[in-house]
N, C-alpha and C. Protein backbone atom coordinates (compact mmCIF):
# COMPACT_ATOMS: atom_id res chain seq x y z
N UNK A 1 -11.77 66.14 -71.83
CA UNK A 1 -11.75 65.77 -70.44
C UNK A 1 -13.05 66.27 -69.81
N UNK A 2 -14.05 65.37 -69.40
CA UNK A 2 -14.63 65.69 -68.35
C UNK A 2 -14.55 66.59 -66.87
N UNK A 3 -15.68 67.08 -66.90
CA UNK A 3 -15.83 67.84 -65.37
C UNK A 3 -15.05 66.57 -64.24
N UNK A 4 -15.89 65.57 -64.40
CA UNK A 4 -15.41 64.72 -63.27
C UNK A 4 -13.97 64.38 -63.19
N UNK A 5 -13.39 63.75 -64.65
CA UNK A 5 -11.85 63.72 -64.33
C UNK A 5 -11.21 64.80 -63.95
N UNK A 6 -11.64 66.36 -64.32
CA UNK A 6 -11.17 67.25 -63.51
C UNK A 6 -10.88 67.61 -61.81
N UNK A 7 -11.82 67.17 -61.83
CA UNK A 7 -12.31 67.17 -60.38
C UNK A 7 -11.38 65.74 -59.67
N UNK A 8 -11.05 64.48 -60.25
CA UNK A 8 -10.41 63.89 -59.75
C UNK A 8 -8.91 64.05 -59.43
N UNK A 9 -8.78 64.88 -60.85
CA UNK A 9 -7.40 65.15 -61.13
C UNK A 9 -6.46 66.43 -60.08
N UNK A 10 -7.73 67.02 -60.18
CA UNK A 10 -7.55 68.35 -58.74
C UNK A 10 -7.31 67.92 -57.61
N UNK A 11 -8.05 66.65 -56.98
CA UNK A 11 -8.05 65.73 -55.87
C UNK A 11 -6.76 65.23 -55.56
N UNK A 12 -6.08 64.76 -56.62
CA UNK A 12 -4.50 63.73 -56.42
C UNK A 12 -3.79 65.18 -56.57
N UNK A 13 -3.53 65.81 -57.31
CA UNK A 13 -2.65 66.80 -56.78
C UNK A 13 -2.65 67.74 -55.71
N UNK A 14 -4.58 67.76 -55.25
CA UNK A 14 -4.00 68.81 -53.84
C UNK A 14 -3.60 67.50 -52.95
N UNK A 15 -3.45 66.27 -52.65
CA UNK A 15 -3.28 65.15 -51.89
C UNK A 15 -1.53 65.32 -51.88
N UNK A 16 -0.98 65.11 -53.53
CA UNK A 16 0.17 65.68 -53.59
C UNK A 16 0.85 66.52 -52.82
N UNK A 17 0.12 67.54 -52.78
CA UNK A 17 0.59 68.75 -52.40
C UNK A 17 0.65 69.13 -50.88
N UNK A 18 -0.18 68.34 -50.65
CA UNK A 18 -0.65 68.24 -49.26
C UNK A 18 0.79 67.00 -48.39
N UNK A 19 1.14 66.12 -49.07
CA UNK A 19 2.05 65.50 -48.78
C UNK A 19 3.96 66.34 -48.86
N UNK A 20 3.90 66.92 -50.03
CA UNK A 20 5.29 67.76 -49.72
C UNK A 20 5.07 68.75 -48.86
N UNK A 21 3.68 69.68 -48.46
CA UNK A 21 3.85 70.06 -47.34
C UNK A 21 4.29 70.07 -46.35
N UNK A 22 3.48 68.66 -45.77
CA UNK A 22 4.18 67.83 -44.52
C UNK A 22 5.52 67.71 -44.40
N UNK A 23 6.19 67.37 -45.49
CA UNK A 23 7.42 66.60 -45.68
C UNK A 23 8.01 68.53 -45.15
N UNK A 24 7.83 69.58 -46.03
CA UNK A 24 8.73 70.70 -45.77
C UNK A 24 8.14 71.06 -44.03
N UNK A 25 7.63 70.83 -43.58
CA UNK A 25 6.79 71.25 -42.12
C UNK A 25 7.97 70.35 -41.48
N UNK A 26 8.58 69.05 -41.60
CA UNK A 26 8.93 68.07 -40.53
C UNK A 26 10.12 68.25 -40.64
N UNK A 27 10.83 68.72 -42.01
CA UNK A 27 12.23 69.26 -41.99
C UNK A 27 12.24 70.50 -41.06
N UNK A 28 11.52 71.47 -41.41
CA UNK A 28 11.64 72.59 -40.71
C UNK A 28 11.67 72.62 -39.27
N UNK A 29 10.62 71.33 -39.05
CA UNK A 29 10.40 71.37 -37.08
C UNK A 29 11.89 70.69 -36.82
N UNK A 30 12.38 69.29 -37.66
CA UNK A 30 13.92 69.09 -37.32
C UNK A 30 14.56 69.80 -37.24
N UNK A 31 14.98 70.72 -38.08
CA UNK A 31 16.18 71.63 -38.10
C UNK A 31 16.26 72.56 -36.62
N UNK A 32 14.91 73.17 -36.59
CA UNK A 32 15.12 73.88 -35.19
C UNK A 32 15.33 73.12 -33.71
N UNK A 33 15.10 72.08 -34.00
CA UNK A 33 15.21 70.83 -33.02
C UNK A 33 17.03 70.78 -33.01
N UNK A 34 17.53 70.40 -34.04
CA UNK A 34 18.65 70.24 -33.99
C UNK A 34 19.50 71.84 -34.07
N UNK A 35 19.25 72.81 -33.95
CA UNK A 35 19.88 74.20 -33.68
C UNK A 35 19.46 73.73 -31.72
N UNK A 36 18.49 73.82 -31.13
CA UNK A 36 18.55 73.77 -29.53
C UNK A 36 19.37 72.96 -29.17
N UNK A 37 19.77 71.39 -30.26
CA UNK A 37 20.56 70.71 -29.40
C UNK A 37 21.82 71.11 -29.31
N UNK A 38 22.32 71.85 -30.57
CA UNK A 38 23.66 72.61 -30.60
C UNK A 38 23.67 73.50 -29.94
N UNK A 39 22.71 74.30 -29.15
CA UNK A 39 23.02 75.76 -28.11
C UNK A 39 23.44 74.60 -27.04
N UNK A 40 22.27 73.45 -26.51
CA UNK A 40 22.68 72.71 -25.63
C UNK A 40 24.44 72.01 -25.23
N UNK A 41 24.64 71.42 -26.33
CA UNK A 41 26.16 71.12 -26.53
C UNK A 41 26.80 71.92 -26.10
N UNK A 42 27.07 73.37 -27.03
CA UNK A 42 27.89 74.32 -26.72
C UNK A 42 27.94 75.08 -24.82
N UNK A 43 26.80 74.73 -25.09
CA UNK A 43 26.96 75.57 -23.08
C UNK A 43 27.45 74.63 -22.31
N UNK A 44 26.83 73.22 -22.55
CA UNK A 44 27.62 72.06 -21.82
C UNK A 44 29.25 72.08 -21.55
N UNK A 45 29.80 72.09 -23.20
CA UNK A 45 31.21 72.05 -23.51
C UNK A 45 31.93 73.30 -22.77
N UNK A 46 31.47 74.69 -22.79
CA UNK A 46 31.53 75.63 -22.39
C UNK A 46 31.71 75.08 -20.74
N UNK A 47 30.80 74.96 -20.06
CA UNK A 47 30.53 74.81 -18.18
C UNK A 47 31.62 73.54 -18.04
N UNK A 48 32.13 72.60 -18.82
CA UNK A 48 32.82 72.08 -18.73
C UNK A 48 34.44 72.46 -18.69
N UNK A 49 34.94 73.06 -19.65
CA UNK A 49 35.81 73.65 -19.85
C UNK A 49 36.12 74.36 -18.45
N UNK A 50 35.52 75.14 -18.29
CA UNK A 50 35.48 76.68 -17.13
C UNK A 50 35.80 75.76 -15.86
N UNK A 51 35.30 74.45 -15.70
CA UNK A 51 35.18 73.76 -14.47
C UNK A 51 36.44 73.15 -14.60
N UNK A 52 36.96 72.38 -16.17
CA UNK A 52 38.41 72.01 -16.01
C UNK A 52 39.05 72.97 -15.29
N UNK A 53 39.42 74.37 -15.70
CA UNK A 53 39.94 75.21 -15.69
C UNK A 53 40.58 75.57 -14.14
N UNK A 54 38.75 75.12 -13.38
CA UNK A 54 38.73 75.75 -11.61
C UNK A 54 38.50 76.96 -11.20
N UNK A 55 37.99 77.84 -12.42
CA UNK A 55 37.64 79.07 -12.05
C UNK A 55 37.03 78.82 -10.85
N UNK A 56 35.86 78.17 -10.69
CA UNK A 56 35.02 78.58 -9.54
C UNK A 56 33.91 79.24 -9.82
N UNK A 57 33.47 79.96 -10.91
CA UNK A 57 32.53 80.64 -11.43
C UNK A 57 31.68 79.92 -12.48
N UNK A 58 31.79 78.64 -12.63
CA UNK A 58 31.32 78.01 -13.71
C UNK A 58 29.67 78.59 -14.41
N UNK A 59 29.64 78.15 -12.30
CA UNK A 59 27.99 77.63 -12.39
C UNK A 59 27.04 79.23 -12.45
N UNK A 60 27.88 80.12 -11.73
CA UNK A 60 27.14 81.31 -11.65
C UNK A 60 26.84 82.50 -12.97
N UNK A 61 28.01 81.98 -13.53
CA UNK A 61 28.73 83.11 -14.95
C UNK A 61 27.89 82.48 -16.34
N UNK A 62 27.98 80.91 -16.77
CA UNK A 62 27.40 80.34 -17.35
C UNK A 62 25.78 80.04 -17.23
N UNK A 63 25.29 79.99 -16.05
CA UNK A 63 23.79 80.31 -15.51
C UNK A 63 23.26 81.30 -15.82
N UNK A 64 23.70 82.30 -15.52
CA UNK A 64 23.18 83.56 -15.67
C UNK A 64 22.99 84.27 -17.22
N UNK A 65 24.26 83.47 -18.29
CA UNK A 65 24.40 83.67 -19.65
C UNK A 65 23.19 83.07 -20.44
N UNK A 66 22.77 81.79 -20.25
CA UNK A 66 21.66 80.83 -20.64
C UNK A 66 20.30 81.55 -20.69
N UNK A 67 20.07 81.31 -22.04
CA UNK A 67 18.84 81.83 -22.50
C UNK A 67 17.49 81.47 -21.94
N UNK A 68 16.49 81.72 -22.12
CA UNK A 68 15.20 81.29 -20.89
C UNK A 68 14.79 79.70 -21.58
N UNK A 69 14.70 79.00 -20.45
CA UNK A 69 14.50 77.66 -21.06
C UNK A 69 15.17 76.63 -20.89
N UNK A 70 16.71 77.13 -20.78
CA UNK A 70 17.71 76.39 -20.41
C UNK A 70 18.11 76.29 -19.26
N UNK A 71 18.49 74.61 -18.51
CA UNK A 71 18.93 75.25 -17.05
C UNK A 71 20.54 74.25 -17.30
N UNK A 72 20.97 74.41 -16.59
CA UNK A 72 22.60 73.73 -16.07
C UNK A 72 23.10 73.41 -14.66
N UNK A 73 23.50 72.52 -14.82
CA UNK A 73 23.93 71.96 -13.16
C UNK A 73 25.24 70.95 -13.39
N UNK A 74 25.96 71.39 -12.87
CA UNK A 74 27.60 71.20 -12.78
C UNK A 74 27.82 70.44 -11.63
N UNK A 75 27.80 68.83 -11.33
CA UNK A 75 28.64 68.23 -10.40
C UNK A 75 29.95 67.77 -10.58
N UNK A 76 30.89 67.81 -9.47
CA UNK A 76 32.06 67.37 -9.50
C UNK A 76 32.06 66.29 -8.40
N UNK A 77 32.71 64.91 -8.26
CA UNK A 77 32.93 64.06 -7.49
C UNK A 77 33.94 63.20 -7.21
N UNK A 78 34.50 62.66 -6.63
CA UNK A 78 35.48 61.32 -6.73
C UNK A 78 35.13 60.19 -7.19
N UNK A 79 36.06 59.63 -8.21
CA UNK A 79 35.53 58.65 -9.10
C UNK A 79 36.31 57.66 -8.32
N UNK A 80 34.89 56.74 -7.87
CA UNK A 80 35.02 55.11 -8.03
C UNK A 80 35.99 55.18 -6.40
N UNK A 81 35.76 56.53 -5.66
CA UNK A 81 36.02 56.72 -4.42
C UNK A 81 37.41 57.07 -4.34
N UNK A 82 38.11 57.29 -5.29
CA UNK A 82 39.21 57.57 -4.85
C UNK A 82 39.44 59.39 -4.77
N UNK A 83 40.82 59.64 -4.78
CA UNK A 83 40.92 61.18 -3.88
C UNK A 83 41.33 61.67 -5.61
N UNK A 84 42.44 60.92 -6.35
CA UNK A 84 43.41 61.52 -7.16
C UNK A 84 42.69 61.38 -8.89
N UNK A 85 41.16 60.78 -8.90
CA UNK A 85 40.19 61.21 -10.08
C UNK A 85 39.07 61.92 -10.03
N UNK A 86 38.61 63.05 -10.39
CA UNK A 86 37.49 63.38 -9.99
C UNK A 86 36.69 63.04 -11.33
N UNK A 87 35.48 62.86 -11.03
CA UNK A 87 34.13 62.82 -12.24
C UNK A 87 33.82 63.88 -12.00
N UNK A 88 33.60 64.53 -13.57
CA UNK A 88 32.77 66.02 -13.70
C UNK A 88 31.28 65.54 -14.90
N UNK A 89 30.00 66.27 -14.16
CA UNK A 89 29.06 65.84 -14.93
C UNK A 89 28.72 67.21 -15.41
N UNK A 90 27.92 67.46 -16.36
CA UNK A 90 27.38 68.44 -16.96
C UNK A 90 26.35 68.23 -17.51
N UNK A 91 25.03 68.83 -16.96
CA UNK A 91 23.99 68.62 -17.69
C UNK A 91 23.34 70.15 -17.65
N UNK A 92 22.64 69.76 -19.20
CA UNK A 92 21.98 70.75 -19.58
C UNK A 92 20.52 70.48 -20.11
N UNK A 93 19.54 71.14 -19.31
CA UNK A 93 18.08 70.87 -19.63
C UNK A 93 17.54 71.77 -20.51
N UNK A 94 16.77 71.09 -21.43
CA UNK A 94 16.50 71.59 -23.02
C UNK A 94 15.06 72.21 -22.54
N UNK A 95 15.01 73.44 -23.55
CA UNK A 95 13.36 73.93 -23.14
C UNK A 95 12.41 73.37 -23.08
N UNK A 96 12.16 72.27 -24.72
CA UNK A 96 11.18 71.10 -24.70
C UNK A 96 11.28 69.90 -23.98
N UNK A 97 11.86 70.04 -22.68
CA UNK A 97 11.89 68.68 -22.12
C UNK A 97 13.25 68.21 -22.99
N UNK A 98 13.69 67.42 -22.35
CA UNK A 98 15.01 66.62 -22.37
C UNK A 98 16.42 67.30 -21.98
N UNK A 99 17.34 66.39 -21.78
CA UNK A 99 18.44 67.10 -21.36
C UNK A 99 19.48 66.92 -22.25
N UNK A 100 21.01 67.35 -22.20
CA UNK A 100 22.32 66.96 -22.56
C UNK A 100 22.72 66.47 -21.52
N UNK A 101 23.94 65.35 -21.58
CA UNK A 101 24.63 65.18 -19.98
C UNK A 101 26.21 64.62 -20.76
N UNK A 102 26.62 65.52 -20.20
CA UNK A 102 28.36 65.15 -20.59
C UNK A 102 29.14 65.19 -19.34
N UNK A 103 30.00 63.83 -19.51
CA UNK A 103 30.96 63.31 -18.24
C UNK A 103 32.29 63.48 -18.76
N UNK A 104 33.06 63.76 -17.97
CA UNK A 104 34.24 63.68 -18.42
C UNK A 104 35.00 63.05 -17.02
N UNK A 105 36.24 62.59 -16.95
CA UNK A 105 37.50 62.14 -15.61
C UNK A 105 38.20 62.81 -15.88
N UNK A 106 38.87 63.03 -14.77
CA UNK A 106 40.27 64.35 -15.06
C UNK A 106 40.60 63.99 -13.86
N UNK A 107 41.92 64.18 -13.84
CA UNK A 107 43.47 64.18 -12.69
C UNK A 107 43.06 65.40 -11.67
N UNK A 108 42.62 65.28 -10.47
CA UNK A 108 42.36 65.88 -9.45
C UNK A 108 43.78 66.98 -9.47
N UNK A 109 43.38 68.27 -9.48
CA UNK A 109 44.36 69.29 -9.02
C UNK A 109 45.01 69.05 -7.46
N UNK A 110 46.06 69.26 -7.50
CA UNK A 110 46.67 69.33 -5.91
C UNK A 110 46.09 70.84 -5.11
């Protein structure tokens, strides 16, 4: 074998190599991508719950728990104008930009 086929042969495998790199770099940036969206979920599901519930403390107890980065905002309303459904929204803003937003209807408490 020649110097030069050496030299070519060195070429396609660091190219190789250089390609499963990438590939382990884009799993890795997914995975942590998809761990924020699961903190996101869980606090959502969480501020939701607490608000079924009516504590009253949703927004202050769950706010204050949220790691830096994250924000939350809890509306409640009458759905479609009436008195006896309320709409509950839940959103949760992700550090990198974007949000969660979970709705739920529920039977207005007396």
């Amino acid at each position: 074998m020649t110097l030069l086929e050496s030299l070519v042969a060195l070429v396609v495998f660091g190219l190789a190599a250089l390609g499963f790199l990438e590939a382990f770099h884009t799993a890795s940036r997914s995975t942590l991508d998809a761990a924020v969206w699961v903190q996101a979920v869980g606090y959502a599901e969480a501020a939701m719950e607490e608000t079924k519930l009516g504590t009253g403390a949703a927004d202050r107890s769950l706010t204050d728990a949220l790691p830096p980065g994250f924000a939350l905002e809890i509306e409640v309303r009458p759905w479609l104008g009436t008195d006896a459904i309320e709409r509950i929204t839940v959103t949760v803003a992700l550090p990198g930009g974007g949000a969660f937003v979970l709705h739920r209807l529920q039977q207005r408490s007396p």
